[in-house]
PDB file of N, CA and C in Angstrom:
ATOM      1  N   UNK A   1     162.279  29.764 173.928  1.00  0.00           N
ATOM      2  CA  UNK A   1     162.881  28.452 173.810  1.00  0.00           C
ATOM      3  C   UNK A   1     162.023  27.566 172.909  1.00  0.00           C
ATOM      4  N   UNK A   2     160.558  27.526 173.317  1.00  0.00           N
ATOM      5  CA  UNK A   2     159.736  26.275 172.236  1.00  0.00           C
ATOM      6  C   UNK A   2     159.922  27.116 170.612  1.00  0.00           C
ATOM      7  N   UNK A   3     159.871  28.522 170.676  1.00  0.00           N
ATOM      8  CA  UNK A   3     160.350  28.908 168.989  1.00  0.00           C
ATOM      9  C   UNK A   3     161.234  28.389 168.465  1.00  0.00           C
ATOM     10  N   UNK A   4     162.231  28.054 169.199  1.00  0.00           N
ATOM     11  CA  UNK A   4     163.396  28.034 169.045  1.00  0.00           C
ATOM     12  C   UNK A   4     163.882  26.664 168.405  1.00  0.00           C
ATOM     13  N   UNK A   5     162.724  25.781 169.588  1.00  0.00           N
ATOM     14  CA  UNK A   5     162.886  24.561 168.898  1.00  0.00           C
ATOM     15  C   UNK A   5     162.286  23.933 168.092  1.00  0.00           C
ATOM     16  N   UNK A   6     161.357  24.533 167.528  1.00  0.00           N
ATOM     17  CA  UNK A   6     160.105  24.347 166.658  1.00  0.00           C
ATOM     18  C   UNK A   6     161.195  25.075 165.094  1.00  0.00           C
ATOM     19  N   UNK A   7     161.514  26.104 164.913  1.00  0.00           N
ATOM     20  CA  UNK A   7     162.331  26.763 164.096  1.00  0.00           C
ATOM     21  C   UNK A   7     163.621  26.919 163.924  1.00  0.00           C
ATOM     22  N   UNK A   8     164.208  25.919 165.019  1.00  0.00           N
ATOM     23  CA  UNK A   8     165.617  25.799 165.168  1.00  0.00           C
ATOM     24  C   UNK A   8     166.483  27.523 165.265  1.00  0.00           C
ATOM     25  N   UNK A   9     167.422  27.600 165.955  1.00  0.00           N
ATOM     26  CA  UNK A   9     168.333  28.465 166.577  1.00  0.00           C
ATOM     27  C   UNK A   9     169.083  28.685 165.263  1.00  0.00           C
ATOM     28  N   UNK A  10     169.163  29.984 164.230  1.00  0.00           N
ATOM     29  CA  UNK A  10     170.066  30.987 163.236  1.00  0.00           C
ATOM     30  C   UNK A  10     171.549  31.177 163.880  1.00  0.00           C
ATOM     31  N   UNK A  11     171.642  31.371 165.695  1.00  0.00           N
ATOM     32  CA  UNK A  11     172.408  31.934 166.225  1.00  0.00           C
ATOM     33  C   UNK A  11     173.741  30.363 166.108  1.00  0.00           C
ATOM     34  N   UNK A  12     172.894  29.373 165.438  1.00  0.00           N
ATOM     35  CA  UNK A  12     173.908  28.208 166.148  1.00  0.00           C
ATOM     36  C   UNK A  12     174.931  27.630 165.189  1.00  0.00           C
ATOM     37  N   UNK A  13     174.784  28.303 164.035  1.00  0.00           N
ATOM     38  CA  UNK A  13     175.867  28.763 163.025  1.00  0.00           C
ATOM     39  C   UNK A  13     176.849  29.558 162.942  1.00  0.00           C
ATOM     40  N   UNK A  14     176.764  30.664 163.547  1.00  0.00           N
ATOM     41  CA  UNK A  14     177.381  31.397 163.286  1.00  0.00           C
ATOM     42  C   UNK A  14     179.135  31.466 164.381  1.00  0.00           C
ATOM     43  N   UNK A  15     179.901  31.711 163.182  1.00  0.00           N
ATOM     44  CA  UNK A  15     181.295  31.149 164.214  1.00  0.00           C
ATOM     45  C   UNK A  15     181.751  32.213 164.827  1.00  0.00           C
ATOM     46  N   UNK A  16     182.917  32.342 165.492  1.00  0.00           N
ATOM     47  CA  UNK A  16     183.488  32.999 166.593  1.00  0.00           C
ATOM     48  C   UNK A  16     184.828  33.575 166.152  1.00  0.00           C
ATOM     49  N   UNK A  17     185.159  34.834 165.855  1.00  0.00           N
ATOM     50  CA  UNK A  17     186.661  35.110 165.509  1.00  0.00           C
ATOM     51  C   UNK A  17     186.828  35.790 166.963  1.00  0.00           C
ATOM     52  N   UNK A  18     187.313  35.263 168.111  1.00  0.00           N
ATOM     53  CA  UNK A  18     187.882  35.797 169.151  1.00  0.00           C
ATOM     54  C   UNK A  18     189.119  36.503 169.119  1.00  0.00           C
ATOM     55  N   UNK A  19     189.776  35.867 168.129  1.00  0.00           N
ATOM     56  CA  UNK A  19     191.348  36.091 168.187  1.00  0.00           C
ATOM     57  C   UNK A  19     191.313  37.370 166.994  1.00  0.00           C
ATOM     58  N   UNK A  20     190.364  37.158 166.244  1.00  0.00           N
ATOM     59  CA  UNK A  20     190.121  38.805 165.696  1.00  0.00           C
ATOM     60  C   UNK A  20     191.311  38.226 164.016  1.00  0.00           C
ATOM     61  N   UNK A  21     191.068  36.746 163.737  1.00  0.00           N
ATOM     62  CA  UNK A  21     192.049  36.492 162.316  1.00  0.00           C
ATOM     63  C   UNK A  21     190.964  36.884 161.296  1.00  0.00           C
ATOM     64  N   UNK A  22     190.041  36.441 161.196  1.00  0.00           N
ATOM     65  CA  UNK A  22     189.086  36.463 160.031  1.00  0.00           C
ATOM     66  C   UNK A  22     188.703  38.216 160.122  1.00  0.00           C
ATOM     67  N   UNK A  23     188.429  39.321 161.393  1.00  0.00           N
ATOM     68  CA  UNK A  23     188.114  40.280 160.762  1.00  0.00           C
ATOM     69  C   UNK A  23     189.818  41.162 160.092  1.00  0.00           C
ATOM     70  N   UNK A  24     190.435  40.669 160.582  1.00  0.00           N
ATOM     71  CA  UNK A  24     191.867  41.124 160.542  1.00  0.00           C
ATOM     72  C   UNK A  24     192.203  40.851 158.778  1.00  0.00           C
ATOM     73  N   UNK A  25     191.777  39.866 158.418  1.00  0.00           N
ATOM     74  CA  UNK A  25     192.279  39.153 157.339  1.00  0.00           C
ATOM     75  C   UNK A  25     191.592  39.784 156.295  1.00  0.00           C
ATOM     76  N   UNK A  26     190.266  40.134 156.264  1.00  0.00           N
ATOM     77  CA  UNK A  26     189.403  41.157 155.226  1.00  0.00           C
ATOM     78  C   UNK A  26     189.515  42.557 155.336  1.00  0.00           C
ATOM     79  N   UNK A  27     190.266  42.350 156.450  1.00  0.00           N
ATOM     80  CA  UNK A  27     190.705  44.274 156.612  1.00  0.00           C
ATOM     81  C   UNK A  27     189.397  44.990 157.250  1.00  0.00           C
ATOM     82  N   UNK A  28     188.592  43.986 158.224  1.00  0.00           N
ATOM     83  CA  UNK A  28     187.505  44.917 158.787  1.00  0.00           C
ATOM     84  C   UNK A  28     188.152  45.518 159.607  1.00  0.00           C
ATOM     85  N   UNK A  29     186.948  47.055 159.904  1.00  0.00           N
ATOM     86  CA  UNK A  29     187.725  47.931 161.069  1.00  0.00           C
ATOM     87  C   UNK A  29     186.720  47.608 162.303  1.00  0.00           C
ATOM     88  N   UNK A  30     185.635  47.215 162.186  1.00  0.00           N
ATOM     89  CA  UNK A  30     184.665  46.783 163.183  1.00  0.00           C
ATOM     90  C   UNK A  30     183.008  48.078 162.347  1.00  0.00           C
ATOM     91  N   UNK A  31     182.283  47.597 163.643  1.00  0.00           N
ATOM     92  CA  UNK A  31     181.062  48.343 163.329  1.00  0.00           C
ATOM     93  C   UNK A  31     180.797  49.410 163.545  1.00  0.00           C
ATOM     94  N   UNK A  32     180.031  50.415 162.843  1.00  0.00           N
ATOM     95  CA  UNK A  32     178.919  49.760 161.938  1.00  0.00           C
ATOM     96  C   UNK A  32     180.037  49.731 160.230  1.00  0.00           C
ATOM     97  N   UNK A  33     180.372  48.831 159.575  1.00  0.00           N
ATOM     98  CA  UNK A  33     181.121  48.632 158.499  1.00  0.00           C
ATOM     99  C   UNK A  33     180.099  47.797 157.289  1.00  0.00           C
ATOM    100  N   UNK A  34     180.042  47.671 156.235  1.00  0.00           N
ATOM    101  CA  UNK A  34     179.415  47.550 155.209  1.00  0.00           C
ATOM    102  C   UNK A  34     180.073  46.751 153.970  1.00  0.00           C
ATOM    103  N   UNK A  35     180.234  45.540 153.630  1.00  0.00           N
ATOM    104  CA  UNK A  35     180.873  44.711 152.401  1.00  0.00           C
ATOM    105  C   UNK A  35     180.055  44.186 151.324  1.00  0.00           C
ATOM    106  N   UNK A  36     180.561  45.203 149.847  1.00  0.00           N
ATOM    107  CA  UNK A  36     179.816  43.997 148.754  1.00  0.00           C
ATOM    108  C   UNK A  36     180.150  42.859 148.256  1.00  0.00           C
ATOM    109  N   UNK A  37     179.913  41.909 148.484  1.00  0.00           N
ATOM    110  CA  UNK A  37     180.698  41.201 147.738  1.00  0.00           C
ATOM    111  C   UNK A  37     180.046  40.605 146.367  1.00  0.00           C
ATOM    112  N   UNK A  38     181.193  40.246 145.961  1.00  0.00           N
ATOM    113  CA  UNK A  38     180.706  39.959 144.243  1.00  0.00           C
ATOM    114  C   UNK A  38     180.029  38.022 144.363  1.00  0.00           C
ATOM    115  N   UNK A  39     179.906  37.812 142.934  1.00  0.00           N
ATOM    116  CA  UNK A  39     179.268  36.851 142.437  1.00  0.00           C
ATOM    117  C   UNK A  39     180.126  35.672 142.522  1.00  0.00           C
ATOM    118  N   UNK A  40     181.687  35.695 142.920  1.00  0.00           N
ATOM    119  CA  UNK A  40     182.648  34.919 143.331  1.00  0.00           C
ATOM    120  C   UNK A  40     182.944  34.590 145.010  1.00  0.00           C
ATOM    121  N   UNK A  41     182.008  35.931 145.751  1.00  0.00           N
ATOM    122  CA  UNK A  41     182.534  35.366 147.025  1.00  0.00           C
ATOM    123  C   UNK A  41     183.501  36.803 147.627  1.00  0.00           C
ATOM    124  N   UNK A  42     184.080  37.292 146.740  1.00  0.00           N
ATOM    125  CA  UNK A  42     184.990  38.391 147.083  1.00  0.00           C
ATOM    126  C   UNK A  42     184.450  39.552 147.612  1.00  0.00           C
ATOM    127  N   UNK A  43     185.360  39.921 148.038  1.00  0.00           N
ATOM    128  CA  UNK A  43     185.267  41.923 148.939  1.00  0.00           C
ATOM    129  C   UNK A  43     185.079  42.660 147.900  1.00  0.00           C
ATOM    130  N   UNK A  44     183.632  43.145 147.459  1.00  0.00           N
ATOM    131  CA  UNK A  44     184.219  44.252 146.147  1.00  0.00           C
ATOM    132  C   UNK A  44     184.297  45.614 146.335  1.00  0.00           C
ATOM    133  N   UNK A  45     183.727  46.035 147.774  1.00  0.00           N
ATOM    134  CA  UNK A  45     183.407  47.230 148.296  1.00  0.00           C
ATOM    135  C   UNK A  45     183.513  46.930 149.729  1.00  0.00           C
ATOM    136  N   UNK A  46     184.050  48.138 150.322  1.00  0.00           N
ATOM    137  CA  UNK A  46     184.052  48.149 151.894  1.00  0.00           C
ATOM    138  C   UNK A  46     183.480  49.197 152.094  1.00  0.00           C
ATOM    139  N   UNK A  47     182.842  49.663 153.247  1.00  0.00           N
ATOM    140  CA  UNK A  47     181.895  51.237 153.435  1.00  0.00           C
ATOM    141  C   UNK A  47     182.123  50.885 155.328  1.00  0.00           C
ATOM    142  N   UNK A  48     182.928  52.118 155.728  1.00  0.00           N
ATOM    143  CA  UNK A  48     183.117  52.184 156.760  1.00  0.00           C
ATOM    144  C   UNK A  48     182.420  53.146 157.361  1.00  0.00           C
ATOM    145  N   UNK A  49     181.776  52.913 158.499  1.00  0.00           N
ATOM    146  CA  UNK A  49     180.924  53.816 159.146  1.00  0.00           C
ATOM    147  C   UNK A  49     179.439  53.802 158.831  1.00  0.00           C
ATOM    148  N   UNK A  50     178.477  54.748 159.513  1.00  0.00           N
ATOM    149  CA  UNK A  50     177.134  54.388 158.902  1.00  0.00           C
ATOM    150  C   UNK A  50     176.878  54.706 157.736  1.00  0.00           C
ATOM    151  N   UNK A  51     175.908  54.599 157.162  1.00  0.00           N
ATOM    152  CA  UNK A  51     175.634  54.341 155.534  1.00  0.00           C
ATOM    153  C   UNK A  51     174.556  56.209 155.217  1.00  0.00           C
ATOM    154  N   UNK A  52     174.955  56.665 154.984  1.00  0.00           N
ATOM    155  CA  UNK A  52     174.121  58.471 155.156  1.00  0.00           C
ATOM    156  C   UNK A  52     173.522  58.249 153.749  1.00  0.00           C
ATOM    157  N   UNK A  53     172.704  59.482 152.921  1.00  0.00           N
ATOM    158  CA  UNK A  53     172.433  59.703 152.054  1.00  0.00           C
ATOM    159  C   UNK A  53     173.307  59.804 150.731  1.00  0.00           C
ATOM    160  N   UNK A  54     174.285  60.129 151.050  1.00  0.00           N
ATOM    161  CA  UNK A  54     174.901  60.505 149.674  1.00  0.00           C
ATOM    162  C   UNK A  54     175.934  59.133 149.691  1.00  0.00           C
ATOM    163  N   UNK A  55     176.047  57.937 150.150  1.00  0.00           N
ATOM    164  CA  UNK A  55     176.830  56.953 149.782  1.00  0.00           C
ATOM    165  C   UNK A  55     176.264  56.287 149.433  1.00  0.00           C
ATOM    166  N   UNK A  56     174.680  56.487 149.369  1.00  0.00           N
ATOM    167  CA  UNK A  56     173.490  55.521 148.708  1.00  0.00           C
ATOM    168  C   UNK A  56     174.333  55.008 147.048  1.00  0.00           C
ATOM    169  N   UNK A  57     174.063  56.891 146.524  1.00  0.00           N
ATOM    170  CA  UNK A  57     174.874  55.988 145.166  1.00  0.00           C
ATOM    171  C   UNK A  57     175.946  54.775 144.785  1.00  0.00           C
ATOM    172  N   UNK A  58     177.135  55.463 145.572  1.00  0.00           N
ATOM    173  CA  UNK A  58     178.357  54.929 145.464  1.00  0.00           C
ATOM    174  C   UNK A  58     177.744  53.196 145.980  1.00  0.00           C
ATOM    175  N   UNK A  59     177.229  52.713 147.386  1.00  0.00           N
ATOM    176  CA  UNK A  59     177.004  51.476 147.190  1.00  0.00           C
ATOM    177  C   UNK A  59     176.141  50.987 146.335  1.00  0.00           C
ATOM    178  N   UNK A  60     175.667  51.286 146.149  1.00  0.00           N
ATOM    179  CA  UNK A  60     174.504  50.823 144.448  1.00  0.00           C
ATOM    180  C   UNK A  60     175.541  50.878 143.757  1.00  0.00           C
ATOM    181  N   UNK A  61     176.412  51.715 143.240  1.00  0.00           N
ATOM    182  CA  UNK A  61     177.205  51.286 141.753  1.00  0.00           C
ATOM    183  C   UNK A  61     178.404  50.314 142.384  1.00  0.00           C
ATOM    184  N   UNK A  62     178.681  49.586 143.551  1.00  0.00           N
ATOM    185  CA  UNK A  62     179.113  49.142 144.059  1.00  0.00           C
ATOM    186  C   UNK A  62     178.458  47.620 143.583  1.00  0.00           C
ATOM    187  N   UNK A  63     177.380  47.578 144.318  1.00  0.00           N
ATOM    188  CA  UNK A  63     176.316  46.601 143.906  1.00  0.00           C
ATOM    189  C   UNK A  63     176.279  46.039 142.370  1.00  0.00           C
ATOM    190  N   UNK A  64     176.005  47.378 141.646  1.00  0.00           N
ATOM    191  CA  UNK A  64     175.801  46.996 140.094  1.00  0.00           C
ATOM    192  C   UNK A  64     176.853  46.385 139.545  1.00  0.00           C
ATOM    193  N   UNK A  65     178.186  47.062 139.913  1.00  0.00           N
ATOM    194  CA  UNK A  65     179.799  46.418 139.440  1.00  0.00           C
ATOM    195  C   UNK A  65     180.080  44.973 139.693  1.00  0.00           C
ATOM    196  N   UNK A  66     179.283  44.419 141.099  1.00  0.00           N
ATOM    197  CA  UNK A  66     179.877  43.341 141.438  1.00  0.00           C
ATOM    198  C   UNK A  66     179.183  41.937 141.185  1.00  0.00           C
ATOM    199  N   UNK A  67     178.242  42.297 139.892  1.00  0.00           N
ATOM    200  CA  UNK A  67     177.281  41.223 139.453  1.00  0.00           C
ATOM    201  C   UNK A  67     178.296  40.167 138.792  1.00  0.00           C
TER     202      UNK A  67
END
């Protein structure tokens, strides 16, 4: 609690989609899920599931595309 109030609470931002519109609306499927987004704000990549060795590339050129 004194961290907390000395460094203020990260957790006290963050909003609430209960009703499930905002993950519904980006087309999340839930976790563990993965989004790049570009230099506008946008979805430029979605990566569903955990992140293994060989999708390393694909999100890096994911990354690089969405400068």
């Amino acid at each position: 609690k004194a961290f907390l109030s000395r460094h203020g609470d990260p957790y006290a931002r963050i909003g609430n989609d209960y009703d499930r519109i905002v993950q519904i609306g980006i087309g999340s499927s839930g976790v563990p899920e993965t989004f790049v987004i570009d230099s506008q704000g946008k979805i430029a990549a979605q990566h569903i599931g955990d992140i293994r060795e060989d999708d390393v590339p694909k999100l890096l050129k994911a990354l690089e595309e969405a400068k």
